[in-house]
C-alpha atoms as a PDB file:
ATOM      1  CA  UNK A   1     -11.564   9.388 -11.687  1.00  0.00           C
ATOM      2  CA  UNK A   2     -13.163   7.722 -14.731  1.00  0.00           C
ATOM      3  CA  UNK A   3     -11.909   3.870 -16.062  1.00  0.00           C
ATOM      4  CA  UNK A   4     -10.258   5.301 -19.076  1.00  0.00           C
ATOM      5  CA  UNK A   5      -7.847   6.988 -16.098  1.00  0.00           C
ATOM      6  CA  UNK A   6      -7.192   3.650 -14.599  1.00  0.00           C
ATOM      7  CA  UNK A   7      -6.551   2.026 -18.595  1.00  0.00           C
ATOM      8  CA  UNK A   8      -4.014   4.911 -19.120  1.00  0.00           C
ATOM      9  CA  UNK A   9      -2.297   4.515 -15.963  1.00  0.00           C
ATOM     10  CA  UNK A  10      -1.922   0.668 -16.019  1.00  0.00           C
ATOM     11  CA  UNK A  11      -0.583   1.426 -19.706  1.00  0.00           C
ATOM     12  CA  UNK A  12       1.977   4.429 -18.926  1.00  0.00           C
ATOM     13  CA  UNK A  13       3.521   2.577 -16.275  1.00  0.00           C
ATOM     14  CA  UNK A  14       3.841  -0.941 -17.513  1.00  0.00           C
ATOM     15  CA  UNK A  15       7.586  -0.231 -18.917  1.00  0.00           C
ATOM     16  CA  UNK A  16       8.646   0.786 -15.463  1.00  0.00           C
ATOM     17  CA  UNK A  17       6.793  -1.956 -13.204  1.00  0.00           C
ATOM     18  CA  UNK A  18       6.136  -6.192 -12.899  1.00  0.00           C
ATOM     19  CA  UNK A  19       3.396  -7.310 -13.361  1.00  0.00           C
ATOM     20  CA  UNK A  20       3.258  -9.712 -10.121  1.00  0.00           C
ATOM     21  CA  UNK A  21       2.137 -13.063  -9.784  1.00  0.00           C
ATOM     22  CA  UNK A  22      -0.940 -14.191  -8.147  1.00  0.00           C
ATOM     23  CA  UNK A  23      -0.479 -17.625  -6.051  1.00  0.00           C
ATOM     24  CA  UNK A  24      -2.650 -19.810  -4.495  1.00  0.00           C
ATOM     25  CA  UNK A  25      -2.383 -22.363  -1.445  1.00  0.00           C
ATOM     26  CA  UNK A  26      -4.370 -25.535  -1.335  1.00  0.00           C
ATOM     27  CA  UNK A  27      -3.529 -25.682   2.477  1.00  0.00           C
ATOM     28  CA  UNK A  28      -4.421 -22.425   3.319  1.00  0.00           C
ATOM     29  CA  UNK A  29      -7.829 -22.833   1.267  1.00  0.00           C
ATOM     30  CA  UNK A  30      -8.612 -25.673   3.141  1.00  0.00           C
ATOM     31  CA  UNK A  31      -7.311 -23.942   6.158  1.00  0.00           C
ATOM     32  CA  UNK A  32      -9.947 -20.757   5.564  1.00  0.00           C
ATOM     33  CA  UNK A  33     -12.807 -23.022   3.734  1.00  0.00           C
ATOM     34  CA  UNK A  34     -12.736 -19.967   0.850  1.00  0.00           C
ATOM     35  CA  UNK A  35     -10.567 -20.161  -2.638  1.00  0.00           C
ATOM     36  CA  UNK A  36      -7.718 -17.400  -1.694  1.00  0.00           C
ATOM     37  CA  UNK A  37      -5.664 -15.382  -4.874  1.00  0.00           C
ATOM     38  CA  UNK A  38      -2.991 -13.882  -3.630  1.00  0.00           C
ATOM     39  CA  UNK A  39      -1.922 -11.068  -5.774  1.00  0.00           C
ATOM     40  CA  UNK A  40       2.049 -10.625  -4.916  1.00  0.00           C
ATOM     41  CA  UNK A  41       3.321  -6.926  -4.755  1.00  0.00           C
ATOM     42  CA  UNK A  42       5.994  -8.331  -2.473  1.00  0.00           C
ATOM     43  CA  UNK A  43       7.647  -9.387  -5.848  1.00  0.00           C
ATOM     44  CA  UNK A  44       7.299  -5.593  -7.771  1.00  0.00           C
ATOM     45  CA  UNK A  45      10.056  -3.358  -8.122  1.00  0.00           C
ATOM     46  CA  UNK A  46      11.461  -2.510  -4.718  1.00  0.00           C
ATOM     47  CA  UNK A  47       9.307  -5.041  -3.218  1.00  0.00           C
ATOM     48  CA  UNK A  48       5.862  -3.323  -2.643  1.00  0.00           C
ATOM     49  CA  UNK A  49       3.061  -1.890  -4.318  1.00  0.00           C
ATOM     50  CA  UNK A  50       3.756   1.272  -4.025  1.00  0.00           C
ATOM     51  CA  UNK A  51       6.413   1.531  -7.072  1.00  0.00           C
ATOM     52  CA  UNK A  52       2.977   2.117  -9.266  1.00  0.00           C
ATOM     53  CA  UNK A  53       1.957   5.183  -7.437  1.00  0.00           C
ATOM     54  CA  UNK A  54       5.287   6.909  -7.344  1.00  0.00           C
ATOM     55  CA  UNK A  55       5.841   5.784 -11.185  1.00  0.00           C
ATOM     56  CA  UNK A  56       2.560   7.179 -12.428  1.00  0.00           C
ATOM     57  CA  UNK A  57       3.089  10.693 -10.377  1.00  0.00           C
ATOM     58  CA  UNK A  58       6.149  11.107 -11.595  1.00  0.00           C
ATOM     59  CA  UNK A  59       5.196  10.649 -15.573  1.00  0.00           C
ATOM     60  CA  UNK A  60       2.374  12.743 -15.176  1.00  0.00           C
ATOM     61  CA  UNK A  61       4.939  15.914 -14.167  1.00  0.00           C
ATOM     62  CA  UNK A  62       6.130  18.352 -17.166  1.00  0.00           C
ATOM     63  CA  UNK A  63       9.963  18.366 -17.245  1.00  0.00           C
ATOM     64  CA  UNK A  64      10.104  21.724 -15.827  1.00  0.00           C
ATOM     65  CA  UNK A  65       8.639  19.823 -12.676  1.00  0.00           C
ATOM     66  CA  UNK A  66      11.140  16.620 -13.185  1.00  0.00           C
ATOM     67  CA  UNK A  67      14.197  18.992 -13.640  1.00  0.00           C
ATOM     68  CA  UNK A  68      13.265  20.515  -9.385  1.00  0.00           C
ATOM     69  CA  UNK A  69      13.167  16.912  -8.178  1.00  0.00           C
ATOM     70  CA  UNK A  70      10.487  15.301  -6.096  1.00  0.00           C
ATOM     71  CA  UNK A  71      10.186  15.224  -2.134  1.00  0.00           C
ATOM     72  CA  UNK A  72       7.917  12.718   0.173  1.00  0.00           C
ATOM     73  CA  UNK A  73       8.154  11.915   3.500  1.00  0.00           C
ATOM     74  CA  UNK A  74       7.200   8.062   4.209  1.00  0.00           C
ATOM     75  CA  UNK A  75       8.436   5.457   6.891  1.00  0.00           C
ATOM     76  CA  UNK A  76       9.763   3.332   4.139  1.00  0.00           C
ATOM     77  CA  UNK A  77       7.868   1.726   1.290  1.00  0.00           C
ATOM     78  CA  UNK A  78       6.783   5.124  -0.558  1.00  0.00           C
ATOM     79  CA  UNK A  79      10.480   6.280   0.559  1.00  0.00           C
ATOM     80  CA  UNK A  80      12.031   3.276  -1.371  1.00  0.00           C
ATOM     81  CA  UNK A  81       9.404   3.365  -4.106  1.00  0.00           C
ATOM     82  CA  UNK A  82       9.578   7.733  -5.161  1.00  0.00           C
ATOM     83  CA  UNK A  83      13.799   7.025  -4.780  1.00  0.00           C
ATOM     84  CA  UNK A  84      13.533   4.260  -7.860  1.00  0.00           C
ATOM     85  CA  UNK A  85      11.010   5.310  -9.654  1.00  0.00           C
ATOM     86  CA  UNK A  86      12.940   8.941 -10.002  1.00  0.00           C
ATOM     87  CA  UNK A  87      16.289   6.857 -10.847  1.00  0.00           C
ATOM     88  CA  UNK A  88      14.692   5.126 -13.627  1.00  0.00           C
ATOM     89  CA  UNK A  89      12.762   8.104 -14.886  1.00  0.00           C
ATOM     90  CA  UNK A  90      16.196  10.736 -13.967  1.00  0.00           C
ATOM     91  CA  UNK A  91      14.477  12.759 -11.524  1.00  0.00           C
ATOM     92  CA  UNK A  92      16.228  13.677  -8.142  1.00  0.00           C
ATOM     93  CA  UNK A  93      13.964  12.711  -4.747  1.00  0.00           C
ATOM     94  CA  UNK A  94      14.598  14.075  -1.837  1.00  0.00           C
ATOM     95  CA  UNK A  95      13.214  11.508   1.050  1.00  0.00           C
ATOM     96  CA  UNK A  96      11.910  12.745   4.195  1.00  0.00           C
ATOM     97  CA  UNK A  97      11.956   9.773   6.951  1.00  0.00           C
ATOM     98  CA  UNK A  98      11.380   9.434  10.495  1.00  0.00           C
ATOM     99  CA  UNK A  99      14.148   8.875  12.801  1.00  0.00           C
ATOM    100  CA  UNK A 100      12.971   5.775  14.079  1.00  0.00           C
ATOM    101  CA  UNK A 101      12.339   3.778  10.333  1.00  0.00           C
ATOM    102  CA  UNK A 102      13.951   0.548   9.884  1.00  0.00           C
ATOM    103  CA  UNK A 103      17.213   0.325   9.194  1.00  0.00           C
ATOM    104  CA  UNK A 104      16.987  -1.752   5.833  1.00  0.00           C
ATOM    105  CA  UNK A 105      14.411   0.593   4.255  1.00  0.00           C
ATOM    106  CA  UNK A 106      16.943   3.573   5.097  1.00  0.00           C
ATOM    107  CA  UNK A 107      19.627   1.329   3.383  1.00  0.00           C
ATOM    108  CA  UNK A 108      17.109   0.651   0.175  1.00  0.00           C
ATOM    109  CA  UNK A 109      16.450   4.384  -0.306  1.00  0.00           C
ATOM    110  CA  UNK A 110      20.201   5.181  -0.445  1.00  0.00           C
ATOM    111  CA  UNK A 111      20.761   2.228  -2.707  1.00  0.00           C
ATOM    112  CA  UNK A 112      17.834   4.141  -4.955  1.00  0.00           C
ATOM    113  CA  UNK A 113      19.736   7.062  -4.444  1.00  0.00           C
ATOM    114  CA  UNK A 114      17.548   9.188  -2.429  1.00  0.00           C
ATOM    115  CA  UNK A 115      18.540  12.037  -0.334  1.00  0.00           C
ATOM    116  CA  UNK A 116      17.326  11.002   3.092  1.00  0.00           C
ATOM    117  CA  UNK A 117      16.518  13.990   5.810  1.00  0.00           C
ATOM    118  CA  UNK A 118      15.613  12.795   8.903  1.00  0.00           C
ATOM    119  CA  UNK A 119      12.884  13.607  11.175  1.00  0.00           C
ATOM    120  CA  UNK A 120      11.355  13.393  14.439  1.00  0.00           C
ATOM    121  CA  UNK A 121       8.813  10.439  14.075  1.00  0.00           C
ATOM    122  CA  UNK A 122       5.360  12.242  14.192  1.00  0.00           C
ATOM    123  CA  UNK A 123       3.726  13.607  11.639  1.00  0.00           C
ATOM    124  CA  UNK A 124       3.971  17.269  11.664  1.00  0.00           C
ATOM    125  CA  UNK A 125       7.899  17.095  11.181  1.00  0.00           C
ATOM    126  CA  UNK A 126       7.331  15.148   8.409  1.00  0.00           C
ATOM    127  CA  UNK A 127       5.050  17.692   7.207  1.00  0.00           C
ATOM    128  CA  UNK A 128       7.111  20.824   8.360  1.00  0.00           C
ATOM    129  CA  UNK A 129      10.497  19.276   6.433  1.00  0.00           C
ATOM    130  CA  UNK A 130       8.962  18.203   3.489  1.00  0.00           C
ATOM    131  CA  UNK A 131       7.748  21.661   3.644  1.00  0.00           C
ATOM    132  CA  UNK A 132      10.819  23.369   4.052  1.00  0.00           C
ATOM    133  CA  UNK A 133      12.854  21.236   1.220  1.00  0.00           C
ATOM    134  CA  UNK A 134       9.739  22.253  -1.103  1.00  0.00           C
ATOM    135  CA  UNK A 135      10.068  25.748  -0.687  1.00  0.00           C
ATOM    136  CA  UNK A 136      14.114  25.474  -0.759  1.00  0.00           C
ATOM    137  CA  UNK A 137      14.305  23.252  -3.664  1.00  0.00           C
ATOM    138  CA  UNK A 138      11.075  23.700  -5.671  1.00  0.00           C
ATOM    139  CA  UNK A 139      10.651  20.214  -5.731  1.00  0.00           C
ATOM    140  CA  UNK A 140       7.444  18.874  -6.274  1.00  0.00           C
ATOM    141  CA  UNK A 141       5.781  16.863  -3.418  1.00  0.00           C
ATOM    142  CA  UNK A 142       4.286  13.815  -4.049  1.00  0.00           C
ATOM    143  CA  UNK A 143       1.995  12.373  -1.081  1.00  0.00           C
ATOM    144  CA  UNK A 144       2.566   8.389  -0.527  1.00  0.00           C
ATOM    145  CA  UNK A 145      -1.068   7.747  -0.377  1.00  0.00           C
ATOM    146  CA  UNK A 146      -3.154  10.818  -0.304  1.00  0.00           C
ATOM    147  CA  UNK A 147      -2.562  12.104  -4.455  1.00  0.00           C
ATOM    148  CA  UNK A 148      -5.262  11.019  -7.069  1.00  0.00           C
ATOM    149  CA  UNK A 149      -1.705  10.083  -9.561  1.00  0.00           C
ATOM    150  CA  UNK A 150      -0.893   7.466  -6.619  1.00  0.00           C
ATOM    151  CA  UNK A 151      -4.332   6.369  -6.252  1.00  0.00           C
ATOM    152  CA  UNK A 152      -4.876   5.482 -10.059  1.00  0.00           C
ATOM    153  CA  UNK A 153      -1.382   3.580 -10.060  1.00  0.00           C
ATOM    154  CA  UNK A 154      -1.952   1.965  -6.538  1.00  0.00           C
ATOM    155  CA  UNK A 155      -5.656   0.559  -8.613  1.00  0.00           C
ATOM    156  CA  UNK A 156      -3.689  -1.405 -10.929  1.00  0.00           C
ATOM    157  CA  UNK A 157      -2.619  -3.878  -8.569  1.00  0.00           C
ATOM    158  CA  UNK A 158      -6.136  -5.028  -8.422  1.00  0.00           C
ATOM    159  CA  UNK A 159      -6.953  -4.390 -12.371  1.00  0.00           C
ATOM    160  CA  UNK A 160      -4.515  -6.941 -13.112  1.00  0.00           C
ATOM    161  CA  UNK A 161      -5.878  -9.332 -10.475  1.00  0.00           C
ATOM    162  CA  UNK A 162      -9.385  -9.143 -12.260  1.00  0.00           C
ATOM    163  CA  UNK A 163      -8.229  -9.380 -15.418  1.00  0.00           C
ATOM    164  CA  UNK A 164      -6.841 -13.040 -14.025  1.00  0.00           C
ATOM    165  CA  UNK A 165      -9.600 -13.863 -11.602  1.00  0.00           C
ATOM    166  CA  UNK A 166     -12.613 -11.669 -13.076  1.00  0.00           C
ATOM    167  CA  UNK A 167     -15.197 -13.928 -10.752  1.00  0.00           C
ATOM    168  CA  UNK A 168     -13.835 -12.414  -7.571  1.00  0.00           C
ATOM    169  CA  UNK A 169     -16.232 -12.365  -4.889  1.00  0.00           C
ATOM    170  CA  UNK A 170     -14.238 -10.129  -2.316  1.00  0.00           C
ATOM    171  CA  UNK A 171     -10.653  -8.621  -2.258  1.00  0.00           C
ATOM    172  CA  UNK A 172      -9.646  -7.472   0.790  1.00  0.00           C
ATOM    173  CA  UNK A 173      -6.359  -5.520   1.189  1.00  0.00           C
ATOM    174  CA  UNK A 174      -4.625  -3.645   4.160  1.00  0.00           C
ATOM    175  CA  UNK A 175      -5.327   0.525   4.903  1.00  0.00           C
ATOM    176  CA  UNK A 176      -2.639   2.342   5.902  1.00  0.00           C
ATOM    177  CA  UNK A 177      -2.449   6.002   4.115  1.00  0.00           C
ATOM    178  CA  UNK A 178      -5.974   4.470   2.261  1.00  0.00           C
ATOM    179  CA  UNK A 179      -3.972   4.782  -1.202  1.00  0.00           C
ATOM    180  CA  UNK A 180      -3.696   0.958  -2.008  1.00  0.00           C
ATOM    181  CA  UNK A 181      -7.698   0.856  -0.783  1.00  0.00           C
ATOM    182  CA  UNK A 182      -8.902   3.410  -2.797  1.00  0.00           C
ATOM    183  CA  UNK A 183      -7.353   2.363  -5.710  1.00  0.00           C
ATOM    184  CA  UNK A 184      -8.604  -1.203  -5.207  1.00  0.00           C
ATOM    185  CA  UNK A 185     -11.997   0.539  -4.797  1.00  0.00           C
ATOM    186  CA  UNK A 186     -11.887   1.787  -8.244  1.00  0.00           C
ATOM    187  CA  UNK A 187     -10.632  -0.724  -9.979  1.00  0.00           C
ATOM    188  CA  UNK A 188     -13.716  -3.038  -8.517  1.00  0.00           C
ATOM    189  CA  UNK A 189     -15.748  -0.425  -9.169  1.00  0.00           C
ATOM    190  CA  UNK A 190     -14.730  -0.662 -13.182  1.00  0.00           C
ATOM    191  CA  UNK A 191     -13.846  -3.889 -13.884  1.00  0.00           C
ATOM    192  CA  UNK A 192     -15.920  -6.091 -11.527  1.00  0.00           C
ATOM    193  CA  UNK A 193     -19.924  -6.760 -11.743  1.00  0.00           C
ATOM    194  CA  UNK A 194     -20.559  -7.744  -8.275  1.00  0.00           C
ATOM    195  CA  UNK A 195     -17.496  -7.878  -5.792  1.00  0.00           C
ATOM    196  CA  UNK A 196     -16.914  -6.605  -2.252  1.00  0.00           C
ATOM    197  CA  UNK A 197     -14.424  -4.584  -1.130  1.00  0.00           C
ATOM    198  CA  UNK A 198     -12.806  -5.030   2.427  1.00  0.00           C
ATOM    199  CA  UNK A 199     -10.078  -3.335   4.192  1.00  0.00           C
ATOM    200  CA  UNK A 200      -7.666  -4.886   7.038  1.00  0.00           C
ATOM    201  CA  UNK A 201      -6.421  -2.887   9.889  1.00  0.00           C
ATOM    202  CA  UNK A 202      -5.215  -3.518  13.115  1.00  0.00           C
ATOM    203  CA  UNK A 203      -6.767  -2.686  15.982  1.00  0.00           C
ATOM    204  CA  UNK A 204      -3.784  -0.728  17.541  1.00  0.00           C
ATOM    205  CA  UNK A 205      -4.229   1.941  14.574  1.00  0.00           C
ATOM    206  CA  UNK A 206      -7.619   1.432  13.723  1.00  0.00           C
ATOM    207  CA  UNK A 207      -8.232   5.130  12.398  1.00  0.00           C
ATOM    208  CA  UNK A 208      -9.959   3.700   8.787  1.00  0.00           C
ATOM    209  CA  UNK A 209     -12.457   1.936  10.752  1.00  0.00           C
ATOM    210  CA  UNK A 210     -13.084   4.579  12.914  1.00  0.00           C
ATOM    211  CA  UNK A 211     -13.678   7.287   9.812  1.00  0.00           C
ATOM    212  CA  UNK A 212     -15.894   4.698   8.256  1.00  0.00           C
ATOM    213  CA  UNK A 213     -17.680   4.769  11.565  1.00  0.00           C
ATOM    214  CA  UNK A 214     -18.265   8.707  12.190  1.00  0.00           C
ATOM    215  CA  UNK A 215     -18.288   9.833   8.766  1.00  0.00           C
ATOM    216  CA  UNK A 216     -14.940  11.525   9.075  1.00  0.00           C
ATOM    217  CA  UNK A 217     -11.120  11.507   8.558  1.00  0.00           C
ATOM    218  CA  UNK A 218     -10.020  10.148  12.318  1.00  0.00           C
ATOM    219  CA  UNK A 219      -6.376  10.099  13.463  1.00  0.00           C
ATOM    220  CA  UNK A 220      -4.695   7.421  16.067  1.00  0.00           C
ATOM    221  CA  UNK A 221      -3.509   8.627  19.654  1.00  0.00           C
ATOM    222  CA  UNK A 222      -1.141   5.923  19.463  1.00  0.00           C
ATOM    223  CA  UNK A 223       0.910   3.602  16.508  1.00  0.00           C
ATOM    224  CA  UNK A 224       1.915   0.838  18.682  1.00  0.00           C
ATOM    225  CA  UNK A 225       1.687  -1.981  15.877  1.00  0.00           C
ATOM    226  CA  UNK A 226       4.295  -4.346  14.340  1.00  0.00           C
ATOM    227  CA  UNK A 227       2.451  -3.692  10.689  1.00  0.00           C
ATOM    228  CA  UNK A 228       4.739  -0.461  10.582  1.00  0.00           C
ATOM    229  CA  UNK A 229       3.450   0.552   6.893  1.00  0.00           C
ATOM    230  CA  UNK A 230       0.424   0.955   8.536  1.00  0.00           C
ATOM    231  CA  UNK A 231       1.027   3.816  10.773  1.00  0.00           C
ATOM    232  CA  UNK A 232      -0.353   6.585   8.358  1.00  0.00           C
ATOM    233  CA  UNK A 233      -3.764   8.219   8.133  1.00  0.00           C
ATOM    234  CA  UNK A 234      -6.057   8.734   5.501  1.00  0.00           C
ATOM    235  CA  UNK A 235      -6.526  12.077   3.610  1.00  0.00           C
ATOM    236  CA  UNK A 236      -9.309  14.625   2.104  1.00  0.00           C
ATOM    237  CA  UNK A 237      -8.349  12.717  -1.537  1.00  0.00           C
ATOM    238  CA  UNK A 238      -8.735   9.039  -0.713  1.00  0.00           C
ATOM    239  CA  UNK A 239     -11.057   9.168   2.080  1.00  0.00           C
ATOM    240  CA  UNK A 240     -14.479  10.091  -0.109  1.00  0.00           C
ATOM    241  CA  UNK A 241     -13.511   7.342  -2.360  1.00  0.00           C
ATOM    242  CA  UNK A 242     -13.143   4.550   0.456  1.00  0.00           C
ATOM    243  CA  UNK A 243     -16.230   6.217   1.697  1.00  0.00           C
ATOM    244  CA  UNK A 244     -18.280   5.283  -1.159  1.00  0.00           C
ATOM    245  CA  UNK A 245     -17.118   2.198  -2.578  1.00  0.00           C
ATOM    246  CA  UNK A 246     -15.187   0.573   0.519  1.00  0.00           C
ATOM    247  CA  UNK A 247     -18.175  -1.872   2.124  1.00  0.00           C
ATOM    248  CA  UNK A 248     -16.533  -2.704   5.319  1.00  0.00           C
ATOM    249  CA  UNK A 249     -13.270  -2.851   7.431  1.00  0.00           C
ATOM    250  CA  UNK A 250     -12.085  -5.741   9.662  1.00  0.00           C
ATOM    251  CA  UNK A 251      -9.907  -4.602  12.664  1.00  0.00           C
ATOM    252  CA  UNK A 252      -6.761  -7.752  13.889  1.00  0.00           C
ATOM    253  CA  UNK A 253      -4.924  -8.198  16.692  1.00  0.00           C
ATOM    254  CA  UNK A 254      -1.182  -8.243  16.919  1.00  0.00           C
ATOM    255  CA  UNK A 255      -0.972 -12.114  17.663  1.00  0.00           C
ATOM    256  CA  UNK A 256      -3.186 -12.392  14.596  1.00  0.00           C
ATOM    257  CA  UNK A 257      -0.964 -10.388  12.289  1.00  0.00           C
ATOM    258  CA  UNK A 258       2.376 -12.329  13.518  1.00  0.00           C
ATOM    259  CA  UNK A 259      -0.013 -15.849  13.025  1.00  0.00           C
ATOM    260  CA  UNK A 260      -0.947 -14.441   9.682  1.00  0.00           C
ATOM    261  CA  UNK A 261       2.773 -13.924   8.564  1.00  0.00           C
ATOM    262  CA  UNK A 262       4.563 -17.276   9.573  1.00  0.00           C
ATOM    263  CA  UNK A 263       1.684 -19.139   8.098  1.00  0.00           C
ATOM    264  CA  UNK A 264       2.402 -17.201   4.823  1.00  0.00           C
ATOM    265  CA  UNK A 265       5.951 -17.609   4.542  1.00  0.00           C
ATOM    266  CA  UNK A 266       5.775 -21.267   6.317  1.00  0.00           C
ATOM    267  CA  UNK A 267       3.365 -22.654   4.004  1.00  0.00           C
ATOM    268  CA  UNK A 268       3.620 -19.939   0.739  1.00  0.00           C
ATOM    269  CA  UNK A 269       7.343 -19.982   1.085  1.00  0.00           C
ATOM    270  CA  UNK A 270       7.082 -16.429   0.295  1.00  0.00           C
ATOM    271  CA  UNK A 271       8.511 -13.519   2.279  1.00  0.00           C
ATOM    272  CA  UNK A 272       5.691 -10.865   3.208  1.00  0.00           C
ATOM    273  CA  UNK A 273       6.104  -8.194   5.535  1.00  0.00           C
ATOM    274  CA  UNK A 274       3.220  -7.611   8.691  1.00  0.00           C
ATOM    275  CA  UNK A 275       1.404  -4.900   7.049  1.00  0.00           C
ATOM    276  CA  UNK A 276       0.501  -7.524   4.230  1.00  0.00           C
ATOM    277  CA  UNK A 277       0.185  -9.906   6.452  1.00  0.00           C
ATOM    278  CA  UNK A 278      -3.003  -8.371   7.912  1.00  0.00           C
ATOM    279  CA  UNK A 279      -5.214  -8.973   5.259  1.00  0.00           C
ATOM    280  CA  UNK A 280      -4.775 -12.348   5.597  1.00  0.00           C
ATOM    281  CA  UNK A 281      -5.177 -12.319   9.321  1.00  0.00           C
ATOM    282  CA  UNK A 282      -8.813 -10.451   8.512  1.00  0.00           C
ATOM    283  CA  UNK A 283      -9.235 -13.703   6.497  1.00  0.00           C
ATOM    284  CA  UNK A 284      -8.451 -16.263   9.313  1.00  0.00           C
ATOM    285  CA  UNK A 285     -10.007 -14.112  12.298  1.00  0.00           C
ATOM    286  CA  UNK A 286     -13.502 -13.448   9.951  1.00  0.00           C
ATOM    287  CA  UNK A 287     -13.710 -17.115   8.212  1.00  0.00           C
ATOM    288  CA  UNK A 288     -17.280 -17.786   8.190  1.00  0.00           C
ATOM    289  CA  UNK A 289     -17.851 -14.378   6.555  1.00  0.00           C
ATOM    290  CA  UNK A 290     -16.065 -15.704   3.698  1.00  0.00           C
ATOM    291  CA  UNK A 291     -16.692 -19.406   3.316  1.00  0.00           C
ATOM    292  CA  UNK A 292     -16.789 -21.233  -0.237  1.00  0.00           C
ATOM    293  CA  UNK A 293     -16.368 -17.525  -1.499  1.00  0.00           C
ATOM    294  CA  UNK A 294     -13.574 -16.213  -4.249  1.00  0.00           C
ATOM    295  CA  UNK A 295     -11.149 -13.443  -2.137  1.00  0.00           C
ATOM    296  CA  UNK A 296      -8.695 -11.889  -3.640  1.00  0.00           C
ATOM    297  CA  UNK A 297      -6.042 -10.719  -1.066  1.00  0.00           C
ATOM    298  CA  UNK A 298      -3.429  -8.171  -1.799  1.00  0.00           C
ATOM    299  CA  UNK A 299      -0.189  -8.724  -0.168  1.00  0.00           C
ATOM    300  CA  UNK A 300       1.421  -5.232  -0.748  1.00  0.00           C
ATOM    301  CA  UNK A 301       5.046  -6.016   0.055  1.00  0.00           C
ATOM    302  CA  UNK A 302       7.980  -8.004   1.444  1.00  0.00           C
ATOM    303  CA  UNK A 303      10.086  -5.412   2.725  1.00  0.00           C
ATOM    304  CA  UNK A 304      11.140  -7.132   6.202  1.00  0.00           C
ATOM    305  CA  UNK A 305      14.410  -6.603   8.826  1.00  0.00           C
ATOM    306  CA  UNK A 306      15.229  -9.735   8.506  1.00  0.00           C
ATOM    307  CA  UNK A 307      17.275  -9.441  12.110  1.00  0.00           C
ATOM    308  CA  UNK A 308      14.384  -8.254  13.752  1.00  0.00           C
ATOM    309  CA  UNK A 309      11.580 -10.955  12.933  1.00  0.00           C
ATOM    310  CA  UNK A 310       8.488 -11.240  14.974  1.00  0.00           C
ATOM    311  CA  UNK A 311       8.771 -15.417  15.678  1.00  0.00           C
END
């Protein structure tokens, strides 16, 4: 993917998406001993990042394509993000989701007007439904993290950031699916001189750090984390991408995501859900690493049950 691909995207989406704030805390700079730019997906369309992949995809389909619809399967984010993006744009989605996703982010994609089919909550059902409406429908299937259209619209979260904070020392931002990373990669890549790249994960589905490790794509045994956006693995797409431009990934405990998140909506005032929350617990567990430095951290959404809080 070349810059000019980024420049499009961030231009052919712009109608559809905010651009989100990026917010600062003089408490928790003090708190970390670093200067910490918060760039806010929590406050984009449907309340995460992911509203840029699913926007891009979509616009980049001939209208033969948009007149079959488009199918995904996701936990919830992508789910709520492919359902509005298709409303605004006309298309139909059909949403494959696990039986066990929250309730609220079932609720958002039928306010989006998605067609939910549920699934059993592993991965090959996903796969094997999606599958099956494909064929039946002849919609077109649009991966939540692991599609180069995703990846270019996922790297204007971080485009904008630089274009705010071009002096950016790190950004660090949470791996789930390895979309929202890749995409970060790239736009650092382009638009920065000389800034590192860092991924947060937790330790219960530590799968990115583990492919970084061995040199390739590694799955988790188990997905016993509260940072439920997190749960995916990374693909044959994004994974050569985080490969070469990612430099490192920091791995936090539960207790340290849960920490991370009331200190953020405590002291921010802002409601983020765990999986952003992570970065900034890679922040607080790491400090020294990033003392009197510039980090940029990407908080990629505020979609939370609010009846089932962690504290």
């Amino acid at each position: 993917m070349k810059k000019e691909d980024l420049i499009d995207c961030h231009n052919r989406i712009a109608p559809y998406v905010h651009r989100t704030p990026v917010l600062t805390s003089r408490l928790l700079n003090k708190m970390v001993g670093a200067e910490l730019f918060f760039k806010c997906e929590n406050f984009q369309r449907m309340g995460a990042y992911k509203m840029r992949g699913a926007t891009n995809a979509i616009l980049q389909l001939t209208d033969a394509q948009k007149e079959k619809g488009v199918v995904t399967h996701s936990s919830g984010n992508f789910a709520q993000a492919l359902s509005l993006a298709a409303k605004s744009l006309g298309v139909k989605a059909y949403i494959v989701m696990p039986s066990s996703a929250p309730q609220v982010k079932k609720d958002a994609v039928k306010e989006y007007c998605g067609a939910i089919i549920e699934c059993e909550p592993t991965l090959k059902a996903r796969n094997a439904v999606a599958d099956r409406i494909q064929s039946e429908s002849g919609a077109t299937f649009i991966h939540p993290s692991n599609d180069l259209n995703v990846i270019a619209g996922q790297g204007t979260v971080c485009m904008e950031l630089l274009q705010e904070h071009p002096n950016l020392d790190m950004v660090i931002v949470p791996v789930g699916g390895g979309g929202l990373i890749a995409g970060t990669a790239l736009a650092v890549h382009y638009f920065s001189d000389d800034c590192e790249v860092i991924g947060a994960e937790p330790f219960e589905v530590d799968d990115a750090y583990r492919s970084l490790k061995s040199g390739k794509i590694e799955i988790n045994e188990t997905t016993n984390t509260i940072a439920d956006g997190l749960k995916t693995q990374l693909g044959d797409k994004n994974f050569p991408l985080i490969q070469k431009y990612v430099d490192r990934i920091i791995r936090v405990t539960e207790k340290e995501i849960i920490e991370a998140m009331r200190l953020v909506w405590e002291r921010m005032k802002i409601i983020i859900e765990p999986s952003s929350a992570v970065a900034f617990a890679a922040v607080i567990r790491e400090k020294k690493s990033f003392k009197n430095k510039k980090v940029g951290i990407i908080i990629s959404g505020g979609n939370v049950d609010l009846k089932n809080l962690p504290f």
